[in-house]
C-alpha atoms as a PDB file:
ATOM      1  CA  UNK A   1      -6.746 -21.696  -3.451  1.00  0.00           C
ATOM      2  CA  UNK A   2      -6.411 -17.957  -1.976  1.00  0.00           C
ATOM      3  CA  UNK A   3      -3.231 -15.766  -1.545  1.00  0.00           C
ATOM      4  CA  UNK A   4      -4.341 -16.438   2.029  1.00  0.00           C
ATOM      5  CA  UNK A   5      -4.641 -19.994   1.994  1.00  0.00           C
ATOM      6  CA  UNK A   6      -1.531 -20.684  -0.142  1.00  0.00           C
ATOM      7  CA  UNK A   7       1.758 -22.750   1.510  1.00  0.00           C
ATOM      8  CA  UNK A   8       3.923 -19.797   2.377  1.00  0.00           C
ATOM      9  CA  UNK A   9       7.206 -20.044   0.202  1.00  0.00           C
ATOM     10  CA  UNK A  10       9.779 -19.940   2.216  1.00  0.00           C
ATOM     11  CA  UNK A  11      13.285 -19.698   2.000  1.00  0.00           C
ATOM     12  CA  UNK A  12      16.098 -21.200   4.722  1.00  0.00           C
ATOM     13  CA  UNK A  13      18.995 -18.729   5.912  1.00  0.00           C
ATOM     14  CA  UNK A  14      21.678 -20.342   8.226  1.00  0.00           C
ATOM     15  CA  UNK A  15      25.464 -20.703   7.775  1.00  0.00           C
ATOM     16  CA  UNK A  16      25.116 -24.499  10.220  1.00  0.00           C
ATOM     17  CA  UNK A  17      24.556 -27.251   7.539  1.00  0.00           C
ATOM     18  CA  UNK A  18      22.941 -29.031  10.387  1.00  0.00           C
ATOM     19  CA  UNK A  19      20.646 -26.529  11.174  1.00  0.00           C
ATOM     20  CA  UNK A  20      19.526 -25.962   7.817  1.00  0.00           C
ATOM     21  CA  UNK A  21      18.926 -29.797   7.542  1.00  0.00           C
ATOM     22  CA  UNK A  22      16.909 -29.812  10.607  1.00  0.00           C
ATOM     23  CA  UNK A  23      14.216 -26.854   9.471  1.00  0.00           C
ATOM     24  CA  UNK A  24      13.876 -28.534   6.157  1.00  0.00           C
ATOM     25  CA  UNK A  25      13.082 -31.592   8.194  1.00  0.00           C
ATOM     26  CA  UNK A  26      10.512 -29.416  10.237  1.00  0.00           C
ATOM     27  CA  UNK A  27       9.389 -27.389   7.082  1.00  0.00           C
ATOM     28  CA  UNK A  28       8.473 -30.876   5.396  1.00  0.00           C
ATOM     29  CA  UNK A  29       6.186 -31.801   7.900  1.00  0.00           C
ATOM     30  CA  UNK A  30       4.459 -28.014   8.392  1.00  0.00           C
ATOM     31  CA  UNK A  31       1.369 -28.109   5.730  1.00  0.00           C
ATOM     32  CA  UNK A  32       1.355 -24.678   5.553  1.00  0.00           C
ATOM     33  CA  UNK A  33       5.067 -24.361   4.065  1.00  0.00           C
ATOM     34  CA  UNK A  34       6.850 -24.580   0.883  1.00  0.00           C
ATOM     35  CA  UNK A  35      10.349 -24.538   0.736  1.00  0.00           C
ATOM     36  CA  UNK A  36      12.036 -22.362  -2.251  1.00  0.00           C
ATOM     37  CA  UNK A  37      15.238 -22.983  -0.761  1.00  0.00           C
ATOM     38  CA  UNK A  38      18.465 -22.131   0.697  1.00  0.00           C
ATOM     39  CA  UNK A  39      21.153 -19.592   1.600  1.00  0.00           C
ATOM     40  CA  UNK A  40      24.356 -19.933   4.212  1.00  0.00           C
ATOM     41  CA  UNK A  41      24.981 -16.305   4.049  1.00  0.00           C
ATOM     42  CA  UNK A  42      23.482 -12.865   4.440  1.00  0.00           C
ATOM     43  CA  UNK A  43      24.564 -11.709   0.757  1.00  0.00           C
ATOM     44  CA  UNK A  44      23.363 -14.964  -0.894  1.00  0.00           C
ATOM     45  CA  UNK A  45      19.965 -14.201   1.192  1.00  0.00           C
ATOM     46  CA  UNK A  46      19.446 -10.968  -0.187  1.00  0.00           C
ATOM     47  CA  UNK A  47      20.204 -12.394  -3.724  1.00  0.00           C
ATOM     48  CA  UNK A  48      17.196 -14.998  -3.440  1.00  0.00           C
ATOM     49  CA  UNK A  49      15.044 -12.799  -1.610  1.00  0.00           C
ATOM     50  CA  UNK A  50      15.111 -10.445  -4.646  1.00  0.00           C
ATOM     51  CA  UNK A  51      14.988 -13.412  -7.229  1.00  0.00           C
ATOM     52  CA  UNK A  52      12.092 -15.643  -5.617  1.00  0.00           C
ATOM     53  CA  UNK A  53       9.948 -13.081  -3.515  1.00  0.00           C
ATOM     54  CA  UNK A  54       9.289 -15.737  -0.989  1.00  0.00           C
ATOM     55  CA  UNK A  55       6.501 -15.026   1.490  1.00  0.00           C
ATOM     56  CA  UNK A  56       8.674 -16.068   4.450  1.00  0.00           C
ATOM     57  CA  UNK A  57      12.333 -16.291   5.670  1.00  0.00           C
ATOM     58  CA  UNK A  58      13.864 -18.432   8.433  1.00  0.00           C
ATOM     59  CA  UNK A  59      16.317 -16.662   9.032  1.00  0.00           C
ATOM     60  CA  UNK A  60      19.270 -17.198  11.549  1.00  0.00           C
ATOM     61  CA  UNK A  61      20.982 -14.225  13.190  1.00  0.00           C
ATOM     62  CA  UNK A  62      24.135 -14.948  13.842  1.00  0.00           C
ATOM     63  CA  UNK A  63      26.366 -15.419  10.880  1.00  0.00           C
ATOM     64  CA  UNK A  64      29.757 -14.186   9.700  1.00  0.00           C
ATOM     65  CA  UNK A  65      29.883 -10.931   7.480  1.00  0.00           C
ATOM     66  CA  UNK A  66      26.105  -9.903   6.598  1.00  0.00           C
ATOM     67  CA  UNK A  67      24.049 -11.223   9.804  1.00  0.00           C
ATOM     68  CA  UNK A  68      20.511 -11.790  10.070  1.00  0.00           C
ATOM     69  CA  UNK A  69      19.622  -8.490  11.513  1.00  0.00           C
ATOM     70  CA  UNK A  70      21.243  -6.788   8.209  1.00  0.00           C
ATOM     71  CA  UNK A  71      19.406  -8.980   6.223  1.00  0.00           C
ATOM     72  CA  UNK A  72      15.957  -8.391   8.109  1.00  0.00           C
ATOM     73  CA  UNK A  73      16.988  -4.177   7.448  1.00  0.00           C
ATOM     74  CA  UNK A  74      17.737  -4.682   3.597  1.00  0.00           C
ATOM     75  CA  UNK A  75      14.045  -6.334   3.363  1.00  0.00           C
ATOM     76  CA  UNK A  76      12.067  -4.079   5.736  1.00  0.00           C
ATOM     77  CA  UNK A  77       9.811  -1.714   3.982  1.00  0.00           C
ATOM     78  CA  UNK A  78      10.312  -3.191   0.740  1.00  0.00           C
ATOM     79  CA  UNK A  79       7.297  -4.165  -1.763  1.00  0.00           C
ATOM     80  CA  UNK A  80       6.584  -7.410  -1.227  1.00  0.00           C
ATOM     81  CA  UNK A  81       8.829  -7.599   1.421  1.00  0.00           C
ATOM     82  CA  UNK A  82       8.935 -11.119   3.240  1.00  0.00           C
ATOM     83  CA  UNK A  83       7.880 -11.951   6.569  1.00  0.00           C
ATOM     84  CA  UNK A  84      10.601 -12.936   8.994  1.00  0.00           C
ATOM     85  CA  UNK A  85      10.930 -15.492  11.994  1.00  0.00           C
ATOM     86  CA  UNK A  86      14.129 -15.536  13.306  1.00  0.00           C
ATOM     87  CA  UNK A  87      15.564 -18.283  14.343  1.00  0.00           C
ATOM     88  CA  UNK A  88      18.661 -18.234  16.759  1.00  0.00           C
ATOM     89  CA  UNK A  89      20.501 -20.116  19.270  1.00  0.00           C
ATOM     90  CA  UNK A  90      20.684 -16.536  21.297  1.00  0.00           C
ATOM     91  CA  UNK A  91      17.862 -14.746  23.035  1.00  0.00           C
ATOM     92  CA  UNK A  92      19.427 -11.556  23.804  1.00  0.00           C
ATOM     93  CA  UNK A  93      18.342 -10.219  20.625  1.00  0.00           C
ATOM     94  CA  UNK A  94      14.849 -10.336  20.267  1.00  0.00           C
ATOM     95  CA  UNK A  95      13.925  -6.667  21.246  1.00  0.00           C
ATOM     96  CA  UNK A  96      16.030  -5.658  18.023  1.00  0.00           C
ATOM     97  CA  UNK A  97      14.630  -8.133  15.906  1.00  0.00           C
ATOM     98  CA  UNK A  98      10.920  -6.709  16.374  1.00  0.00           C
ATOM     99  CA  UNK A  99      12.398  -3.387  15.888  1.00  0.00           C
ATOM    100  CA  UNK A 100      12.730  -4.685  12.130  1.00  0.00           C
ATOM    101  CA  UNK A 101       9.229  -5.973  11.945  1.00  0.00           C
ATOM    102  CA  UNK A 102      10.029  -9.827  12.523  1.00  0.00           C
ATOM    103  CA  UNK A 103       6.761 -11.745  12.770  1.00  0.00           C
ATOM    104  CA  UNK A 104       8.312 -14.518  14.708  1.00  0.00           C
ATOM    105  CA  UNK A 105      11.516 -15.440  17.222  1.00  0.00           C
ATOM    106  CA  UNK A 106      12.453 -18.846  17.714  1.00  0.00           C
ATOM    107  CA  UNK A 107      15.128 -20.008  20.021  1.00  0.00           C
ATOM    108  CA  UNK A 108      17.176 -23.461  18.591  1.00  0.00           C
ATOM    109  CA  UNK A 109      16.391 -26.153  18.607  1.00  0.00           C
ATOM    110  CA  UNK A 110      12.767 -24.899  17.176  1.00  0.00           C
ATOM    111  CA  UNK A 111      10.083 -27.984  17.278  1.00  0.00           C
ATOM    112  CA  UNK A 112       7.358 -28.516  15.761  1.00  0.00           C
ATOM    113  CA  UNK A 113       5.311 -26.408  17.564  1.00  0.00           C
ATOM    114  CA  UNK A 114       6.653 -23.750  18.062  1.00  0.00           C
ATOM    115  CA  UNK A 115       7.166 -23.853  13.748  1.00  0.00           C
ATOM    116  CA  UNK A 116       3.630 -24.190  13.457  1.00  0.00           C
ATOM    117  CA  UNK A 117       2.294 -21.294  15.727  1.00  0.00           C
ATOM    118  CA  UNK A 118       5.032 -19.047  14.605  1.00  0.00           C
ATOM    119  CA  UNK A 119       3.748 -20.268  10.774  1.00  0.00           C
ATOM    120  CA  UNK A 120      -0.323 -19.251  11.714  1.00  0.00           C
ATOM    121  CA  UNK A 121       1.152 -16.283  12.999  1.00  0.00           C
ATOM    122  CA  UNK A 122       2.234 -15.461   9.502  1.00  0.00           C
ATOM    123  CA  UNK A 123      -0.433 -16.590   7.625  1.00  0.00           C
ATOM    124  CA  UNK A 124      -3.299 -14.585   9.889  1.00  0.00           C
ATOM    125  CA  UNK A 125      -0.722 -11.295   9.373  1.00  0.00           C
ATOM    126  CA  UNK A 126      -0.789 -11.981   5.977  1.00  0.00           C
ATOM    127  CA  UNK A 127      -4.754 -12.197   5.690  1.00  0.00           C
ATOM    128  CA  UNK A 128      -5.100  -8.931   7.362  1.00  0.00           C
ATOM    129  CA  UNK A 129      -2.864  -6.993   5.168  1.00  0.00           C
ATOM    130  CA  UNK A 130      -4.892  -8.988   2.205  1.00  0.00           C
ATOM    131  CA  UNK A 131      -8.540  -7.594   3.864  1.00  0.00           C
ATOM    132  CA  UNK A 132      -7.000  -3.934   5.043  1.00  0.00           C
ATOM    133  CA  UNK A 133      -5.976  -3.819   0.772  1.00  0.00           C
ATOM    134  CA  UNK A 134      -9.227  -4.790  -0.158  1.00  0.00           C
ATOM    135  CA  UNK A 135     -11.129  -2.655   1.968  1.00  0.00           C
ATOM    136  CA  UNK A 136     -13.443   0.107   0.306  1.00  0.00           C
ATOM    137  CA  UNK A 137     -11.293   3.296   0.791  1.00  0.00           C
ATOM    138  CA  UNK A 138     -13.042   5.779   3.311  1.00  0.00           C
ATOM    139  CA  UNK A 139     -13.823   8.463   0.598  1.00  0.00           C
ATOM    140  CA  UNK A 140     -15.037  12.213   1.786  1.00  0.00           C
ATOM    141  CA  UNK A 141     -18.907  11.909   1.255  1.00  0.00           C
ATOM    142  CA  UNK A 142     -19.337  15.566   3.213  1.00  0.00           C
ATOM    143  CA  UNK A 143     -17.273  18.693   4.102  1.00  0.00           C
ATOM    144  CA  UNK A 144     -18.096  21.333   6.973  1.00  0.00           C
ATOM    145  CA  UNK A 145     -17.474  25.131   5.805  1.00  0.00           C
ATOM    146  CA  UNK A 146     -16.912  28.115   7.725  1.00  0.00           C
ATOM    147  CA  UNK A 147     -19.508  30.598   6.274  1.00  0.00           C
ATOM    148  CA  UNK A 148     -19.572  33.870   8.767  1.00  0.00           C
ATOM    149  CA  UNK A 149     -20.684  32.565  11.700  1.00  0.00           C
ATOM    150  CA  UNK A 150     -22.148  29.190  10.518  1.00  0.00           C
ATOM    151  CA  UNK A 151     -20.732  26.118  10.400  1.00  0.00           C
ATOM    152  CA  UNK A 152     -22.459  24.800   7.011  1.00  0.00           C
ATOM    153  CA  UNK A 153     -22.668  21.002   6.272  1.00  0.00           C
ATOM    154  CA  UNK A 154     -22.019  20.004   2.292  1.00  0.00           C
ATOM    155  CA  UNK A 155     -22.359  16.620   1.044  1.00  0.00           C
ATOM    156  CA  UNK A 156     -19.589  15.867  -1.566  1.00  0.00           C
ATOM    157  CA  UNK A 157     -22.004  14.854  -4.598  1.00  0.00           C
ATOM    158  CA  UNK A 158     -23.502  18.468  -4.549  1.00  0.00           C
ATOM    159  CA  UNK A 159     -19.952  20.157  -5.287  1.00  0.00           C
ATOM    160  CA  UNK A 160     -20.077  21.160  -8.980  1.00  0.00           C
ATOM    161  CA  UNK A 161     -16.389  22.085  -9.248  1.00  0.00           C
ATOM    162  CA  UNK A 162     -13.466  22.235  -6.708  1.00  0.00           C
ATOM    163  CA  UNK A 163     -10.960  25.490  -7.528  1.00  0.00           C
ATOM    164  CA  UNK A 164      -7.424  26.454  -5.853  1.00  0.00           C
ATOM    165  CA  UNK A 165      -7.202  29.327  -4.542  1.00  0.00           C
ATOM    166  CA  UNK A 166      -3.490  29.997  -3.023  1.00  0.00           C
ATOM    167  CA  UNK A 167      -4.083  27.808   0.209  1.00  0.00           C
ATOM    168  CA  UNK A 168      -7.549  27.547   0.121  1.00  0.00           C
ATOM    169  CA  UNK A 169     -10.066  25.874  -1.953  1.00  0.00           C
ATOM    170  CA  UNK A 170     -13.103  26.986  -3.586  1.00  0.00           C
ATOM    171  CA  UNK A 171     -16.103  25.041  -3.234  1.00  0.00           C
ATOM    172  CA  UNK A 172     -18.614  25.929  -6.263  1.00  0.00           C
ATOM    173  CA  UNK A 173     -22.285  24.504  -4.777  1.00  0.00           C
ATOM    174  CA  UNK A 174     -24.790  25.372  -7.126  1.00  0.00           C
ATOM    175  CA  UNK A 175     -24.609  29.187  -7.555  1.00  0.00           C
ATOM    176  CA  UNK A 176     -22.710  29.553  -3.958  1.00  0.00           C
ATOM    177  CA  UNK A 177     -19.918  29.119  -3.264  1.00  0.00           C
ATOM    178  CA  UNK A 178     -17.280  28.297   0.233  1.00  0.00           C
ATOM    179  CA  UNK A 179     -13.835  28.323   0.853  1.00  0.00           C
ATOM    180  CA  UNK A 180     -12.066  25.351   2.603  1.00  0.00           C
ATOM    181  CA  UNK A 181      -8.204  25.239   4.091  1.00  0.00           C
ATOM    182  CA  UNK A 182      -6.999  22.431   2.567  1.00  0.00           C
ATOM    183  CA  UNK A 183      -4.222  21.169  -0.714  1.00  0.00           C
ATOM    184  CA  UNK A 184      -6.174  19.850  -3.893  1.00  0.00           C
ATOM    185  CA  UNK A 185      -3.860  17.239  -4.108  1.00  0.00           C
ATOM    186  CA  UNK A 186      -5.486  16.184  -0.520  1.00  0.00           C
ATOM    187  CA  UNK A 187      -8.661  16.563  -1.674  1.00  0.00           C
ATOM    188  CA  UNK A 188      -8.089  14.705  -4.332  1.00  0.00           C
ATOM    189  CA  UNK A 189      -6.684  11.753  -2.628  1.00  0.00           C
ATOM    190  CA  UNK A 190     -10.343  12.001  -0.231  1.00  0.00           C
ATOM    191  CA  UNK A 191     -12.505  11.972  -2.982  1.00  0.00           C
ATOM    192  CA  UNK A 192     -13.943   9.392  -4.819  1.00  0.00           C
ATOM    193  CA  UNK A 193     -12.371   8.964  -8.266  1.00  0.00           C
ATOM    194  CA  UNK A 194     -15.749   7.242  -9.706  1.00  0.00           C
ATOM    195  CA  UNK A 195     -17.648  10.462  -8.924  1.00  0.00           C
ATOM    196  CA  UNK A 196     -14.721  14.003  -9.455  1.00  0.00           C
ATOM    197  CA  UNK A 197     -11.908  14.030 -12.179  1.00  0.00           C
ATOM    198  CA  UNK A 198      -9.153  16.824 -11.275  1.00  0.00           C
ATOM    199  CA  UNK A 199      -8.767  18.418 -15.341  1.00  0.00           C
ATOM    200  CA  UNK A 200      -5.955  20.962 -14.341  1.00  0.00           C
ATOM    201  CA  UNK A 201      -3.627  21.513 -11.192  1.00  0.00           C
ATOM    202  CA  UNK A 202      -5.900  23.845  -9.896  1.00  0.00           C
ATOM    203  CA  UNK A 203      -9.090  21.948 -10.893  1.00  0.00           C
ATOM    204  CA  UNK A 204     -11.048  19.587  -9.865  1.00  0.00           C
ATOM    205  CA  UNK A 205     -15.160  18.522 -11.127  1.00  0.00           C
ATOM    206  CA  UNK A 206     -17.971  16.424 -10.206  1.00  0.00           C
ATOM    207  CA  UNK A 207     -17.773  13.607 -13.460  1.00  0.00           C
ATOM    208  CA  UNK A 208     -21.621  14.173 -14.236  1.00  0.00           C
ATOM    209  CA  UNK A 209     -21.399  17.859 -13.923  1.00  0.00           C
ATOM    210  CA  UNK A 210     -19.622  18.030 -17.318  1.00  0.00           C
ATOM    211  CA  UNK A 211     -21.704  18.000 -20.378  1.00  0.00           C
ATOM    212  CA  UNK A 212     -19.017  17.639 -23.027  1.00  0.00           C
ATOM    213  CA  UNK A 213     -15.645  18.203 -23.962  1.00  0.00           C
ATOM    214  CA  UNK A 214     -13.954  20.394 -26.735  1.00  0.00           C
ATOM    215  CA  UNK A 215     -11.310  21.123 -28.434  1.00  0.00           C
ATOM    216  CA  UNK A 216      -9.496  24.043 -30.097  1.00  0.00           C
ATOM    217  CA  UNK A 217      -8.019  22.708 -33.192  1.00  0.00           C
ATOM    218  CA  UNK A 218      -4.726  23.470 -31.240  1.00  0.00           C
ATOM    219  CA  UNK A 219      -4.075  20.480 -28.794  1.00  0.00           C
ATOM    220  CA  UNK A 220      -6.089  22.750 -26.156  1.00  0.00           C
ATOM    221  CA  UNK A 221      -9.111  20.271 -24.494  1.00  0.00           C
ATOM    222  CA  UNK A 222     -11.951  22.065 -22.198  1.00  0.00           C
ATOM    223  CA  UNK A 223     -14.237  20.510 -19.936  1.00  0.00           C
ATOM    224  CA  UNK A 224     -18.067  22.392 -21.231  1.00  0.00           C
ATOM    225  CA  UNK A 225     -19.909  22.089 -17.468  1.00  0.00           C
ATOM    226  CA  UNK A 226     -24.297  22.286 -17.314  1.00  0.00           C
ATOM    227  CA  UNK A 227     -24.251  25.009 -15.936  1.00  0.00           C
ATOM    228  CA  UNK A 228     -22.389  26.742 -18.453  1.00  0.00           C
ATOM    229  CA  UNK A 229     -18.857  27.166 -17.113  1.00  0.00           C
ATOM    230  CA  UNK A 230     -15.866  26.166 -19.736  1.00  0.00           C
ATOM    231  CA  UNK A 231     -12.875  24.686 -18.150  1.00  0.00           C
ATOM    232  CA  UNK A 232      -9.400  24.425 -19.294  1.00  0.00           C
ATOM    233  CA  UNK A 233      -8.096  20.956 -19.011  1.00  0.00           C
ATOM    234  CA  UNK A 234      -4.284  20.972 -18.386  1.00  0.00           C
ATOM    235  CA  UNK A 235      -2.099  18.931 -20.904  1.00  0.00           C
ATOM    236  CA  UNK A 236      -1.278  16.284 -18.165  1.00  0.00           C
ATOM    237  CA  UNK A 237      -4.536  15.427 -17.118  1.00  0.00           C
ATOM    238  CA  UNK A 238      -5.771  15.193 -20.677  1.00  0.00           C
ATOM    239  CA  UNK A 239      -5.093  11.309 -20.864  1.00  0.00           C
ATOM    240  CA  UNK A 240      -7.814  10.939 -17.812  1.00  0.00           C
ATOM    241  CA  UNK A 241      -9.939  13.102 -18.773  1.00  0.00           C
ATOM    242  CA  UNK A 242      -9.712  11.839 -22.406  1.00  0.00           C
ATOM    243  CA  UNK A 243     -10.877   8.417 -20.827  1.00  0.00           C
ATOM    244  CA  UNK A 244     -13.581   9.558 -18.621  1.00  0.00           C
ATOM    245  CA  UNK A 245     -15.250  10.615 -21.938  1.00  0.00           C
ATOM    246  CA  UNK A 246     -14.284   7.307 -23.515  1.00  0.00           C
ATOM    247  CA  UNK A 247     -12.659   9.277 -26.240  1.00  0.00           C
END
């Protein structure tokens, strides 16, 4: 059984006894639920919430001292934060409660129905997020350079070594080279970490552009390129670099 396909475990907020008995009722008979339990209060929802993660809240609105609303801010944002369907005996509030993300807003008494939908809802949100974080990052495979008065296409996997360069960078291509406005920590970020490892703040290479790795007898590591150029690699990108080499 998938993340996707797993009950959702959800956890009951409502200071009504009665209305707490009556979603358990509902959430018994909803396939795609599984209760982790209950709270009467704001404060003993945000308790739970931090101690069982559940996937989803049903969470009334209006309550004395921390209301549903407060509770929905606390959560919003958060890792792992849960999704939320209110559910309230007012309607008047519903433009707020998207404003904090809620996935759902049910007006009491909630049926079956309207349980269910609200619960699909969840569950197809929920699969998205799961296939966006799986998806193959879109990585930089080419980068357009102002050279005089070209415009000059260069594919990614023919960069030998990135440089900084205040706010530019230097693109070393072979035995040209082109300068491009943009941070290395950007770069970085665009490029694919199977194919360039950044050995210094101001340095970044093409992985099968180095030919071996030295060091001085000092603590000092440098990155020995083919085509002859020795690179410093700075002390807090020694660990990766270290790896790369399988050292």
């Amino acid at each position: 059984m998938t993340a996707e396909t797993a009950p959702l475990r959800t956890l009951i907020v409502d200071d009504e006894p009665l209305a707490i008995e009556r979603l358990q009722i509902l959430c018994a008979g909803e396939p795609q639920i599984a209760l982790v339990g209950t709270a009467s209060d704001g404060e003993a929802a945000l308790r739970l919430i931090e101690a069982l993660t559940p996937d989803l809240v049903l969470l009334d609105i209006s309550m004395p001292g921390l209301d549903g609303m407060d509770v929905a801010r606390a959560v919003d944002g958060k890792a792992a934060a849960p999704a939320i369907i209110f559910c309230t005996a007012f309607d008047h509030y519903a433009v707020a409660a998207f404003d904090v993300a809620a996935v759902g807003y049910l007006l009491k008494p909630v049926t079956p129905d309207q349980l269910a939908k609200a619960v699909k809802r969840v569950a197809r949100v929920r699969s998205e997020a799961a296939a966006e974080a799986e998806a193959v990052p879109d990585y930089l495979d080419e980068f357009w350079v102002t050279q005089r008065s070209e415009v000059i296409r260069i594919a990614a996997t023919d960069i030998d070594r990135i440089e900084a360069e205040r706010d530019y960078m230097r693109l070393h291509v072979g035995q040209r080279s082109f300068l491009l406005h943009q941070t290395i920590s950007e770069l970085e970020r665009r490029l694919d970490p199977a194919k360039f490892l950044r050995l210094h703040r101001s340095t970044i290479v093409r992985r099968d552009a180095i030919a071996k790795m030295r060091h001085n007898g000092l603590g000092t590591w440098f990155a020995c390129l083919t085509d002859g150029t020795e690179l410093r690699i700075g002390r807090s990108y020694q660990t990766a670099a270290k790896a790369a080499a399988k050292l």
